[in-house]
Protein backbone atom coordinates (compact mmCIF):
# COMPACT_ATOMS: atom_id res chain seq x y z
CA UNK A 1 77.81 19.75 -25.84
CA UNK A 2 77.97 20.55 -22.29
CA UNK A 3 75.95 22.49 -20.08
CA UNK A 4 78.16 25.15 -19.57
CA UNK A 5 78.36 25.64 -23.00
CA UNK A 6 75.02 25.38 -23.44
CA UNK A 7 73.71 27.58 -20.70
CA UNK A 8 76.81 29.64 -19.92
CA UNK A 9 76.67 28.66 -15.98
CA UNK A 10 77.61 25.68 -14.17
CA UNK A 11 74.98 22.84 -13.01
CA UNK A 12 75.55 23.28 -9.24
CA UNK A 13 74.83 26.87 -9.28
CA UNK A 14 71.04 25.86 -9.85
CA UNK A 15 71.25 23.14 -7.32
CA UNK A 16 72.82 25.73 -5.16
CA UNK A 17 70.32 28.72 -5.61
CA UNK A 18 67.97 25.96 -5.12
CA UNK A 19 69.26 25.05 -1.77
CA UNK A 20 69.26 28.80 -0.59
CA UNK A 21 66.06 29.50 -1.51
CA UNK A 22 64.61 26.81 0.11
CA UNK A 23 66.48 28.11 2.94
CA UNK A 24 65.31 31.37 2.97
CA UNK A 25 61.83 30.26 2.82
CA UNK A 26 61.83 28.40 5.89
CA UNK A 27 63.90 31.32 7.73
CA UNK A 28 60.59 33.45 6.49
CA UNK A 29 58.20 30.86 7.61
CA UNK A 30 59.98 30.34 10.80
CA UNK A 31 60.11 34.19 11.46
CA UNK A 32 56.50 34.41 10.15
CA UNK A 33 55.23 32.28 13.00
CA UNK A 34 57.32 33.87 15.52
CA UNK A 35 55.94 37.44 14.84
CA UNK A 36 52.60 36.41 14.62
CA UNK A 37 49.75 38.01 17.15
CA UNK A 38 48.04 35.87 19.21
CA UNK A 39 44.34 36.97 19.92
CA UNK A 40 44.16 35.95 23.85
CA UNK A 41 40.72 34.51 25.00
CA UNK A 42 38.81 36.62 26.74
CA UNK A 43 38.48 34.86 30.27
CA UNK A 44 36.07 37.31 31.70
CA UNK A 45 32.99 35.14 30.93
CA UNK A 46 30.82 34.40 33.39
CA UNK A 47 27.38 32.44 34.59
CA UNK A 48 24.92 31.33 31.49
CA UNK A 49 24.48 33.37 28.39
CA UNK A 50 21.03 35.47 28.61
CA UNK A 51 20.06 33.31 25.55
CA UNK A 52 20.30 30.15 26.68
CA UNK A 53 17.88 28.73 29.56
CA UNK A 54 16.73 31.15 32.94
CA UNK A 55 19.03 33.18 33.86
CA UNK A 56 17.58 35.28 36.60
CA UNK A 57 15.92 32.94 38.69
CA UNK A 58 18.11 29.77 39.21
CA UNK A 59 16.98 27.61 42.36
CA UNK A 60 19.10 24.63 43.47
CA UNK A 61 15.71 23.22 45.30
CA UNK A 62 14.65 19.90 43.75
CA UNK A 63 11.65 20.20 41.89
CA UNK A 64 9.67 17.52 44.09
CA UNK A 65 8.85 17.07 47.27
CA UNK A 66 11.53 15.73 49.99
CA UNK A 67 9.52 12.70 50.92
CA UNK A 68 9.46 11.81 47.14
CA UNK A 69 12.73 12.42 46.37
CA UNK A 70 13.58 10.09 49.29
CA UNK A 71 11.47 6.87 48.35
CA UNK A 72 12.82 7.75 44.86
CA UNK A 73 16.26 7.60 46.13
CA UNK A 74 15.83 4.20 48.35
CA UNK A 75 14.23 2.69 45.20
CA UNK A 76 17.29 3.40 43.02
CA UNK A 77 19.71 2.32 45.48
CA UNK A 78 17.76 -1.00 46.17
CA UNK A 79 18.04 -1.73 42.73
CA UNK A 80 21.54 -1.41 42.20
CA UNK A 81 22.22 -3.33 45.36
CA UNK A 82 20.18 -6.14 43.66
CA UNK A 83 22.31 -5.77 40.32
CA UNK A 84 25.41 -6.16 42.21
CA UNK A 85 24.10 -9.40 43.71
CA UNK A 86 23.57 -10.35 40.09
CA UNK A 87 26.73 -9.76 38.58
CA UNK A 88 28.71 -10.98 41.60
């Protein structure tokens, strides 16, 4: 027996309803992702959060003194020098 007569319809009209529904699934998908709404960031953030660290008094003075934070700095700068003359 064959499949028509088994069936009453042809083989290639499941491979073809196959074939367009797989098409019309990735028109969908395709059309899905075209319509979809983007949420846009809100860019209107800024400075810290008031949860996280001070917030109302920020100071861009060092906490030490100047004459410490130089010595401190010659120190660090001596030692890299000598480093240098290590690796070289």
């Amino acid at each position: 027996m064959t499949h028509k007569a088994l069936t009453n319809n042809l083989p290639q009209s499941f491979k073809k309803r196959y074939i367009e529904r797989k098409i019309r699934a990735r028109l969908l998908r395709i059309q899905r992702r075209r319509n979809k709404v983007y949420r846009r960031k809100n860019g209107n953030h800024n400075g810290p959060d008031a949860d996280y660290g001070q917030v109302t008094s920020i100071s861009d003075a060092p906490d030490v003194s100047e004459e410490i934070l130089e010595t401190e700095k010659k120190a660090f700068l001596r030692s890299l020098e000598k480093q240098q003359k290590i690796s070289h």
